[in-house]
C-alpha atoms as a PDB file:
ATOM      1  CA  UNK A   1      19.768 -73.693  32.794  1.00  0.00           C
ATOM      2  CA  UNK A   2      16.550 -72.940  31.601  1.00  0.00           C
ATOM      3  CA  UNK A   3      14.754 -75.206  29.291  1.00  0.00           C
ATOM      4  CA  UNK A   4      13.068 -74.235  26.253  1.00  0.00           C
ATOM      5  CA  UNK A   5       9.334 -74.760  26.043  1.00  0.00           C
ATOM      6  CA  UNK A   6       9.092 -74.924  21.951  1.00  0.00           C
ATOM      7  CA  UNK A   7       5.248 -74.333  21.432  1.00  0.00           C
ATOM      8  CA  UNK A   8       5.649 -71.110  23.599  1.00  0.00           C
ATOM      9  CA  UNK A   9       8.804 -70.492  21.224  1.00  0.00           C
ATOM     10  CA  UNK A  10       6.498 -71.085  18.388  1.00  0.00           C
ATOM     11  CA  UNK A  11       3.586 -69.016  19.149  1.00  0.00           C
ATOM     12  CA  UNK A  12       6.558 -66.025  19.637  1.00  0.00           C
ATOM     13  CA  UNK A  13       8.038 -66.799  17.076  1.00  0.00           C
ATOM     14  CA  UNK A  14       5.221 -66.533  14.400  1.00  0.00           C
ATOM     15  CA  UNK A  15       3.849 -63.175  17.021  1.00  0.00           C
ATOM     16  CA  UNK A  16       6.736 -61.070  16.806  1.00  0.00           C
ATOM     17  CA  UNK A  17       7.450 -61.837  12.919  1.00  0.00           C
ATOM     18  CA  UNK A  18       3.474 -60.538  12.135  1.00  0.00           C
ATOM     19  CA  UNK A  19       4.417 -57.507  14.466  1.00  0.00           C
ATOM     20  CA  UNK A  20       8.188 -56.534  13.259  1.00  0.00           C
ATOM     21  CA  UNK A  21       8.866 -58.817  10.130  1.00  0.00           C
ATOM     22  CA  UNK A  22      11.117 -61.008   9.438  1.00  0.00           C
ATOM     23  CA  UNK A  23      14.081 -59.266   9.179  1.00  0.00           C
ATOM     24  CA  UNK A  24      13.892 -58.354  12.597  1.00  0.00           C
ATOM     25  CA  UNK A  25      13.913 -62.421  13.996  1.00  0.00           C
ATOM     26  CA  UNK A  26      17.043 -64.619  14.944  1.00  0.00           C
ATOM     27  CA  UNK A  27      17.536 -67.774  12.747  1.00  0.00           C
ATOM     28  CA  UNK A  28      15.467 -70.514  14.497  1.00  0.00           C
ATOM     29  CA  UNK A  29      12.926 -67.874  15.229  1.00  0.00           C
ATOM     30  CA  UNK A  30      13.012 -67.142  11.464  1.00  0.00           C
ATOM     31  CA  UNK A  31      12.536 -70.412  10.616  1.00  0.00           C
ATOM     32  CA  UNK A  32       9.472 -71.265  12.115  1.00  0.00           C
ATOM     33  CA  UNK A  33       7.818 -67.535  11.165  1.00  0.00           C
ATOM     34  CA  UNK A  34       8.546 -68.569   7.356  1.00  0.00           C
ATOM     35  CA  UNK A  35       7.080 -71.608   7.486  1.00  0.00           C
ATOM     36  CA  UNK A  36       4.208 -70.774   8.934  1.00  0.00           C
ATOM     37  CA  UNK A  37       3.655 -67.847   6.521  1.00  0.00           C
ATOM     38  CA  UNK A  38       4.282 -70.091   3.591  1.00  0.00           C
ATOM     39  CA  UNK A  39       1.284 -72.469   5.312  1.00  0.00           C
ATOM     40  CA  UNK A  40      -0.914 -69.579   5.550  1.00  0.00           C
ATOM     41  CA  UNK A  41      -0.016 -68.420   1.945  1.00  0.00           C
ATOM     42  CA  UNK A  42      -0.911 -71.296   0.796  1.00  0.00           C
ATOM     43  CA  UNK A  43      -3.886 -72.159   2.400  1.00  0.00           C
ATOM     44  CA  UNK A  44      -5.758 -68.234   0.905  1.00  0.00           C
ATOM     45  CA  UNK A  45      -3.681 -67.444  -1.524  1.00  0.00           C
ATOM     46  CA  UNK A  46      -1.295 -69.354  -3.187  1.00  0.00           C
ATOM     47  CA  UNK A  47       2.835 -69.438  -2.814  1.00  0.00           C
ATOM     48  CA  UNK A  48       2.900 -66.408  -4.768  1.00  0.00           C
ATOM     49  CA  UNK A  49       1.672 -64.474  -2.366  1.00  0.00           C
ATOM     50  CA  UNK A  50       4.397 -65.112  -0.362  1.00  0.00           C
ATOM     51  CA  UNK A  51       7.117 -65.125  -3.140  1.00  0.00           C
ATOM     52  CA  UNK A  52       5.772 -61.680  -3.989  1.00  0.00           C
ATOM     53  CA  UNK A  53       6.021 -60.346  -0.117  1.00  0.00           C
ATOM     54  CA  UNK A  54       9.335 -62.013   0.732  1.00  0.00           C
ATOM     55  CA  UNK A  55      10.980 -62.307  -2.672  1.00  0.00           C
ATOM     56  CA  UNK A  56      13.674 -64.585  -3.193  1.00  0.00           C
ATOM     57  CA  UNK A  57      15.707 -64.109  -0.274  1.00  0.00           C
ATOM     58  CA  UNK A  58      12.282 -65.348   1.333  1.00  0.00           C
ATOM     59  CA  UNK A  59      12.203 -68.130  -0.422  1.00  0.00           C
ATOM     60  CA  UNK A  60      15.433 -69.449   0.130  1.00  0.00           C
ATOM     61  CA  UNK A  61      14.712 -69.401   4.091  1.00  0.00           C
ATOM     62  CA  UNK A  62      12.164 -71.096   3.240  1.00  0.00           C
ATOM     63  CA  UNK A  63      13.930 -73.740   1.635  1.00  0.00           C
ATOM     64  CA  UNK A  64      16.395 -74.046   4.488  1.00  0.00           C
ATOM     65  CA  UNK A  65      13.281 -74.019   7.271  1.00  0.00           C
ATOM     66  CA  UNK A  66      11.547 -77.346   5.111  1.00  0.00           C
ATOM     67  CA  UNK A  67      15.317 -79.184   5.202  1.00  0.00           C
ATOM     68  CA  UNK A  68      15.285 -78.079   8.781  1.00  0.00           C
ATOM     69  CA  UNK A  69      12.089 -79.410   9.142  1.00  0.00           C
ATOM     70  CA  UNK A  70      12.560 -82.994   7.618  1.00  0.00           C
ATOM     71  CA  UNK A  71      10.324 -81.777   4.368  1.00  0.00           C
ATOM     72  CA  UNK A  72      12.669 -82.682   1.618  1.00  0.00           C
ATOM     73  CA  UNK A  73      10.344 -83.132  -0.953  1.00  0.00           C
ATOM     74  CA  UNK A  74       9.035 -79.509  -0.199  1.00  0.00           C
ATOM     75  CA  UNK A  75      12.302 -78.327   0.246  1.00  0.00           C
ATOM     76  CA  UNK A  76      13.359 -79.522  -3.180  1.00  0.00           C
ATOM     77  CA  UNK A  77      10.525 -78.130  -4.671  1.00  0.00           C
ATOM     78  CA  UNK A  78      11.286 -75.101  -3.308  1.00  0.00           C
ATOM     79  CA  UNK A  79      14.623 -74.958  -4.754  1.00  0.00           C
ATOM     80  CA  UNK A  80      13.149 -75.498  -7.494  1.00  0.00           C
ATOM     81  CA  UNK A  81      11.105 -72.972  -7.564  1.00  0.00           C
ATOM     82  CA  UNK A  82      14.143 -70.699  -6.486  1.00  0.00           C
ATOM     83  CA  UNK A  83      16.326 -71.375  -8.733  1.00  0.00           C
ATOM     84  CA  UNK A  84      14.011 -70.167 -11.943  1.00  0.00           C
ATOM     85  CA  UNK A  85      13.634 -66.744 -10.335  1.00  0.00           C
ATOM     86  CA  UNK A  86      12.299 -64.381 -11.324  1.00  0.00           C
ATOM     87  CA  UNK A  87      10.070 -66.784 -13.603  1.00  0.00           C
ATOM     88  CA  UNK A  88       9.791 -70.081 -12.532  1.00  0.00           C
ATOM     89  CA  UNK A  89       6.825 -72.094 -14.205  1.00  0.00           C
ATOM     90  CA  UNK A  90       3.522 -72.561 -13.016  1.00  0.00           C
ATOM     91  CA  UNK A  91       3.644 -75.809 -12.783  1.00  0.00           C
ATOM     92  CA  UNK A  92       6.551 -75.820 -10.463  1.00  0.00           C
ATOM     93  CA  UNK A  93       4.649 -73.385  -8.479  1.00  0.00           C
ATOM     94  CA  UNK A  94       1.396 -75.082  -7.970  1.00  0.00           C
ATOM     95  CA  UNK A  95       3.986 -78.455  -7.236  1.00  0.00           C
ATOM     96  CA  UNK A  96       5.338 -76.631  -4.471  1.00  0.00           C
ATOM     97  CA  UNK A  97       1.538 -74.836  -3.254  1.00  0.00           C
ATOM     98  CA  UNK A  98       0.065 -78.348  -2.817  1.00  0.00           C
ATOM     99  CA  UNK A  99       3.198 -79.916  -0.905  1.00  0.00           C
ATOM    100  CA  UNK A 100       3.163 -76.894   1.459  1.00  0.00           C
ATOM    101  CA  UNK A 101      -0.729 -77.375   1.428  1.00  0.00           C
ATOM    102  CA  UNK A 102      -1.201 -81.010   2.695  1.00  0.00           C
ATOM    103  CA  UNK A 103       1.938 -80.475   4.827  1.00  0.00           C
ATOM    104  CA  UNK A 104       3.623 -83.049   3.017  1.00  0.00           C
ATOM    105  CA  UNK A 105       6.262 -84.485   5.004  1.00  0.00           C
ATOM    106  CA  UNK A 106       5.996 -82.337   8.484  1.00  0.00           C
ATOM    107  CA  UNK A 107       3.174 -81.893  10.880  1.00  0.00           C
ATOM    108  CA  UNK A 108       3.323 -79.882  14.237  1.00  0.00           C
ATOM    109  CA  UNK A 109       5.457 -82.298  15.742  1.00  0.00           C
ATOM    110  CA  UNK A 110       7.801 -82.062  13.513  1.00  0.00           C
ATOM    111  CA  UNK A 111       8.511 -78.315  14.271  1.00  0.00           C
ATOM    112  CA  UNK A 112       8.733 -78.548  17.496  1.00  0.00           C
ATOM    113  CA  UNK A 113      11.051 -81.327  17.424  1.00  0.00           C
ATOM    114  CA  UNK A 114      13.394 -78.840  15.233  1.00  0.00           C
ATOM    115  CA  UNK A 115      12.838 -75.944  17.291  1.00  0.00           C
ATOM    116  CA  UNK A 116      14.082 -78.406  20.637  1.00  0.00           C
ATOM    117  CA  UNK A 117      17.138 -79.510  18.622  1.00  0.00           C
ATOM    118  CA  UNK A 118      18.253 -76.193  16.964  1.00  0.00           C
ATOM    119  CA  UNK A 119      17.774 -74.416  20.007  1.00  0.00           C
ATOM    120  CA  UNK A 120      19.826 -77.026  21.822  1.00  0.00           C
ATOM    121  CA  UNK A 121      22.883 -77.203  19.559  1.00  0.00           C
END
């Protein structure tokens, strides 16, 4: 049985979504690609960067990667968010920008703890 090594998962993960997009990634793999897109969004750009690149069907991974995660009050806020599309407010949307932001809720840890326990069940 071979064991998973989750940063190695993680660093492939995030690799082969930059190089063939998300469509083209499992679940768990999926997962871990959006969030760290939505980190990266959020740090240059803002969550509408992302919104406007993976649209709502995007989003909604997004929401289920954050529950995944143990980030409830992101992944609220991210329902949130989805559920006003195409317009949700601004204020919603900067909410949901700082949460992702400061990493409220998750760090590193965190993600690889999800990636050993999805992987394992």
């Amino acid at each position: 049985m071979t064991v998973l090594d989750p940063d190695r998962f993680i660093d492939e993960a995030i690799d082969e979504g930059r190089k063939s997009g998300l469509a083209a990634l499992g679940n768990l793999a999926g997962l871990v690609f959006v969030i760290s897109e939505a980190e990266v969004s959020c740090d240059m750009d803002g969550i509408d960067s992302f919104i406007d690149q993976y649209g709502s069907t995007g989003l909604s991974q997004l929401c289920a990667a954050f529950h995944a995660i143990g980030a409830e009050s992101i992944a609220v806020s991210c329902r949130t968010v989805l559920e006003s599309m195409p317009n949700p407010s601004e204020p919603d949307l900067d909410r949901l920008n700082s949460l992702i932001s400061e990493r409220a809720g998750y760090d590193y840890e965190s993600l690889r703890g999800m990636v050993t326990r999805e992987a394992s069940s």
